[in-house]
C-alpha atoms as a PDB file:
ATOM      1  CA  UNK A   1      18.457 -26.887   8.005  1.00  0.00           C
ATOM      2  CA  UNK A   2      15.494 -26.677   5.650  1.00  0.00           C
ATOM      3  CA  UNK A   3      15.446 -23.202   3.603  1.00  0.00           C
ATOM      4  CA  UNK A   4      12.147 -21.132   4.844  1.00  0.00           C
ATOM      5  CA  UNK A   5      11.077 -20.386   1.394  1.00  0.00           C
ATOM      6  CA  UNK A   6      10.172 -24.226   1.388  1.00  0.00           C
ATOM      7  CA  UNK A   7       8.066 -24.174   4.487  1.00  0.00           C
ATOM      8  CA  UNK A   8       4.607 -24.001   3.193  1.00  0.00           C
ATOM      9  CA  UNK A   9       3.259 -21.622   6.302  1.00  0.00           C
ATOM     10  CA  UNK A  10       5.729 -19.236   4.746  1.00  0.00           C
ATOM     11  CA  UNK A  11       4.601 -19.750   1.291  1.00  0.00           C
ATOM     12  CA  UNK A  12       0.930 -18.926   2.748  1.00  0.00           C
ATOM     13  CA  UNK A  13       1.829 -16.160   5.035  1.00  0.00           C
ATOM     14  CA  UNK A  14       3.733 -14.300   1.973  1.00  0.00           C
ATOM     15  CA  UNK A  15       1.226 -14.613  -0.617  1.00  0.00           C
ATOM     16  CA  UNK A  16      -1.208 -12.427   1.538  1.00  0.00           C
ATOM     17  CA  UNK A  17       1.340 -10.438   2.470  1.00  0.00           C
ATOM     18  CA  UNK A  18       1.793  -9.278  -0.917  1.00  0.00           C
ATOM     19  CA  UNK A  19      -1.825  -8.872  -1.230  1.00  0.00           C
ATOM     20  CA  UNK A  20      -1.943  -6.338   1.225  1.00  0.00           C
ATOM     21  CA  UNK A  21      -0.269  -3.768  -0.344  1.00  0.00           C
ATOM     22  CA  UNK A  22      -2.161  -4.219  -3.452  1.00  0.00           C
ATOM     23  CA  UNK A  23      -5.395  -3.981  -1.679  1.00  0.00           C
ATOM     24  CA  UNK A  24      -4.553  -1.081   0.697  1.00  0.00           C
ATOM     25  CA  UNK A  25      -3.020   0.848  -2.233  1.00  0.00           C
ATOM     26  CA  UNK A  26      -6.641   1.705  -2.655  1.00  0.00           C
ATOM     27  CA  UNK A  27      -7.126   3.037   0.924  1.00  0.00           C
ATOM     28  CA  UNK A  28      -8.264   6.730   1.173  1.00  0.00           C
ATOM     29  CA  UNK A  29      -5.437   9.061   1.420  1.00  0.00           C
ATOM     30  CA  UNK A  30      -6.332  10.177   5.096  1.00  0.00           C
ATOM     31  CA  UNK A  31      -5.474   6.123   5.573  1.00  0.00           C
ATOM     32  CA  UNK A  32      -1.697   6.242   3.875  1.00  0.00           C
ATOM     33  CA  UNK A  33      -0.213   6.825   7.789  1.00  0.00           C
ATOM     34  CA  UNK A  34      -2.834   4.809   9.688  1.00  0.00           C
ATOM     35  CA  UNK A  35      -4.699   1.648   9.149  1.00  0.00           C
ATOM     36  CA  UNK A  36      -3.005   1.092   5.208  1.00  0.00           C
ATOM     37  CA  UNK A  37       0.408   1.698   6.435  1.00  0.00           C
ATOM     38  CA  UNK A  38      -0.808  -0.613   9.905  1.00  0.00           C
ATOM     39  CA  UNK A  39      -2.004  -3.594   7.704  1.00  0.00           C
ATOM     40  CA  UNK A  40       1.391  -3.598   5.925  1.00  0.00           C
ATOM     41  CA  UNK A  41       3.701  -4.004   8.673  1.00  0.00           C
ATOM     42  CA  UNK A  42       1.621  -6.679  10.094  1.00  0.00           C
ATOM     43  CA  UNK A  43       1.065  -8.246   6.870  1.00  0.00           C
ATOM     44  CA  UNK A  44       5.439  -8.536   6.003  1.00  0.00           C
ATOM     45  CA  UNK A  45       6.006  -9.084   9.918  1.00  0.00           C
ATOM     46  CA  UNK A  46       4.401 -12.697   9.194  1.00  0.00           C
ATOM     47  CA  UNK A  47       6.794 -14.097   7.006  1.00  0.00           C
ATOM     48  CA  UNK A  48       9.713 -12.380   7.626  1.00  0.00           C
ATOM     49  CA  UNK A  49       9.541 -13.945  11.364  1.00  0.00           C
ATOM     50  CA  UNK A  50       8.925 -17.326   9.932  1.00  0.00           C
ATOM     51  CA  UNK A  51      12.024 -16.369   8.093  1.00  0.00           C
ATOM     52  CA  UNK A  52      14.234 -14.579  10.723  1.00  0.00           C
ATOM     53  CA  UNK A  53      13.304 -17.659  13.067  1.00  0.00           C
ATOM     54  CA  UNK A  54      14.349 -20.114  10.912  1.00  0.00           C
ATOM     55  CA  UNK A  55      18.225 -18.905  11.199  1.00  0.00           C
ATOM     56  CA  UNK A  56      18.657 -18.899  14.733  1.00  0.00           C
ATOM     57  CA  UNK A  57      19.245 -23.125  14.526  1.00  0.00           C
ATOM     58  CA  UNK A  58      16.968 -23.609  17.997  1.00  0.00           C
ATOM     59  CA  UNK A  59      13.495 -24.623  18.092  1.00  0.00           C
ATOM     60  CA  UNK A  60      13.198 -22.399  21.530  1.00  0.00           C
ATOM     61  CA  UNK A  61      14.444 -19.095  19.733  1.00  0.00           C
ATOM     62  CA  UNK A  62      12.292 -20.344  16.503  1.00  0.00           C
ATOM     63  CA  UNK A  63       8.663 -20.602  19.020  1.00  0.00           C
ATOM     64  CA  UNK A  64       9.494 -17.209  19.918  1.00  0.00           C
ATOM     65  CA  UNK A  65       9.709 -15.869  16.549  1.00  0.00           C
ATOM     66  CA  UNK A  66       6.629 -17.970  15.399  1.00  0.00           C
ATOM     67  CA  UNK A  67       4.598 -16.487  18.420  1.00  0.00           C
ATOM     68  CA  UNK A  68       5.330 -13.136  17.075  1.00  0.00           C
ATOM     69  CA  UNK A  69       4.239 -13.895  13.682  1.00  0.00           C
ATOM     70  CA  UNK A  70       1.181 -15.526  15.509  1.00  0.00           C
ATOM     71  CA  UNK A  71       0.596 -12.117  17.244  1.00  0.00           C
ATOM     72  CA  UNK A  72       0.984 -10.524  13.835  1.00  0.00           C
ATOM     73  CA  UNK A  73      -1.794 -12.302  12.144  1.00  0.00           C
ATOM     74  CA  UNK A  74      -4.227 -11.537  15.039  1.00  0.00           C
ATOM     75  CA  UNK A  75      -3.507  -8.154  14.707  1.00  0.00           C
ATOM     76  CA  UNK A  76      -3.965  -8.489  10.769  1.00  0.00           C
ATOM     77  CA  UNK A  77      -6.929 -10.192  10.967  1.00  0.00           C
ATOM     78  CA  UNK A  78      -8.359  -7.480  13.397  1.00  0.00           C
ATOM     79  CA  UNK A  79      -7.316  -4.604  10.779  1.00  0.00           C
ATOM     80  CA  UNK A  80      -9.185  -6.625   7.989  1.00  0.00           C
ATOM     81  CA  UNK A  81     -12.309  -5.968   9.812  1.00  0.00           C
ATOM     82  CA  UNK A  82     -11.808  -2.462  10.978  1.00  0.00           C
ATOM     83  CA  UNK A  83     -11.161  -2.026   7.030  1.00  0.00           C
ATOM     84  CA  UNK A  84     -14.358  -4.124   6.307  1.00  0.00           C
ATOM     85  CA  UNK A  85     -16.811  -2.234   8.613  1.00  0.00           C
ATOM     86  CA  UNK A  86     -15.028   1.157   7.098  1.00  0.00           C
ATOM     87  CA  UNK A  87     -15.857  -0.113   3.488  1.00  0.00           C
ATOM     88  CA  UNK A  88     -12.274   0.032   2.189  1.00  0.00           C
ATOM     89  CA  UNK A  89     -12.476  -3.444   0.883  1.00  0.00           C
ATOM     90  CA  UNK A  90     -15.425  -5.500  -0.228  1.00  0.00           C
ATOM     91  CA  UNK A  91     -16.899  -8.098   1.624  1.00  0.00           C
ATOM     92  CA  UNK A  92     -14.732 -10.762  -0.143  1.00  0.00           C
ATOM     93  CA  UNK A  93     -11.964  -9.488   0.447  1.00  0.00           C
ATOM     94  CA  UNK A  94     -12.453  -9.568   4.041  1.00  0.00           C
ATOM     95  CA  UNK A  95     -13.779 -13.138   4.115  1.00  0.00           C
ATOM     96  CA  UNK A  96     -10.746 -14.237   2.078  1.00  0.00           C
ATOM     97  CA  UNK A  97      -8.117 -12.605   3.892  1.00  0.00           C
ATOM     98  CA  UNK A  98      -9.367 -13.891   7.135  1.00  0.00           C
ATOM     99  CA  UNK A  99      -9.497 -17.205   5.687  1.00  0.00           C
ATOM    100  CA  UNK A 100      -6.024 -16.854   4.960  1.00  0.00           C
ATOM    101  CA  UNK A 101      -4.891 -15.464   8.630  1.00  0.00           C
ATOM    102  CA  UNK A 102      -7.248 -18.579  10.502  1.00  0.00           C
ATOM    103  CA  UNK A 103      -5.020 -20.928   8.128  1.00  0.00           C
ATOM    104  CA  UNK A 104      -1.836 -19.514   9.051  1.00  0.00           C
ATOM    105  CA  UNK A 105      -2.398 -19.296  12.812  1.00  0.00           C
ATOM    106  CA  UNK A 106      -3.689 -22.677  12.811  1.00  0.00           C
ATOM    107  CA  UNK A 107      -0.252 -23.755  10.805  1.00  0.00           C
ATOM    108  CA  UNK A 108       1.920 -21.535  13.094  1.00  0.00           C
ATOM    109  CA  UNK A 109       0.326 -23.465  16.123  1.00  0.00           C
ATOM    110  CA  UNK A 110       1.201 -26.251  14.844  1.00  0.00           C
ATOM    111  CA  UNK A 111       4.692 -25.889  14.057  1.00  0.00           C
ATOM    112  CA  UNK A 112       5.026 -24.296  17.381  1.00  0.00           C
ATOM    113  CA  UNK A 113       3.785 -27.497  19.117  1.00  0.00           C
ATOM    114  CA  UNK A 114       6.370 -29.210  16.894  1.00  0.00           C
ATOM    115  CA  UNK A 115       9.215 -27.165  17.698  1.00  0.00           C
ATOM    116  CA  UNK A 116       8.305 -27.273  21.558  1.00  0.00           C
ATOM    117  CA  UNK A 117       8.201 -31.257  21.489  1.00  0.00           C
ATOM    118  CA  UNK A 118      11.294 -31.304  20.171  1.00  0.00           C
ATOM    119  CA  UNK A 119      14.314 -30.614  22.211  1.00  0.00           C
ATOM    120  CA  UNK A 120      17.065 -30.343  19.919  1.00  0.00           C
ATOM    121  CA  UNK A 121      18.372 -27.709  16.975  1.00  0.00           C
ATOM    122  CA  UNK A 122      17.647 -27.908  13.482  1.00  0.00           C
END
């Protein structure tokens, strides 16, 4: 079984991941509770279900994991903008972390299509 750290959509989903709380660590205080704390848990759910999928040894318990790390970039990516149109990041900021999330969910599709047209564990 390969090790998830060497998966590349994990090495992509965790680098904005830790991103996030840099960036929202500069979210008014009013935000600390709402859309700052929000854009965190979607931000770690990402990788740590490409990671907590990768243990379960079948590619039908690994989809499911991937399509809620799939959910959790949509919802990320959504958040971004809400933060953009609120000004609490800059315009390149937002382009760059939705960059990031269209590259992930385009990877996690494509693992998922992997994992589906296979029909054995890993």
């Amino acid at each position: 079984m390969k090790n998830y750290e060497d998966l590349v959509v994990w090495k992509k989903a965790f680098k904005p991941a830790c991103e996030i709380y840099e960036i929202t660590s500069n979210f008014p205080i009013e935000e600390k509770f709402g859309l700052s704390d929000q854009m965190r848990r979607s931000a770690v759910s990402i990788p740590s279900n490409i990671a907590g999928g990768s243990g379960r040894g079948f590619d039908k318990q690994y989809v499911q994991f991937l399509g809620v790390a799939r959910g959790s970039c949509n919802e990320l990516e959504t958040q971004i903008l809400i933060s953009a149109k609120n000004k609490y990041i800059t315009p390149e900021e937002s382009l760059r972390l939705q960059s990031s999330c269209n590259e992930i969910l385009k990877m996690l599709s494509a693992f998922i299509e992997t994992l589906k047209n296979n029909n054995h564990s890993y």
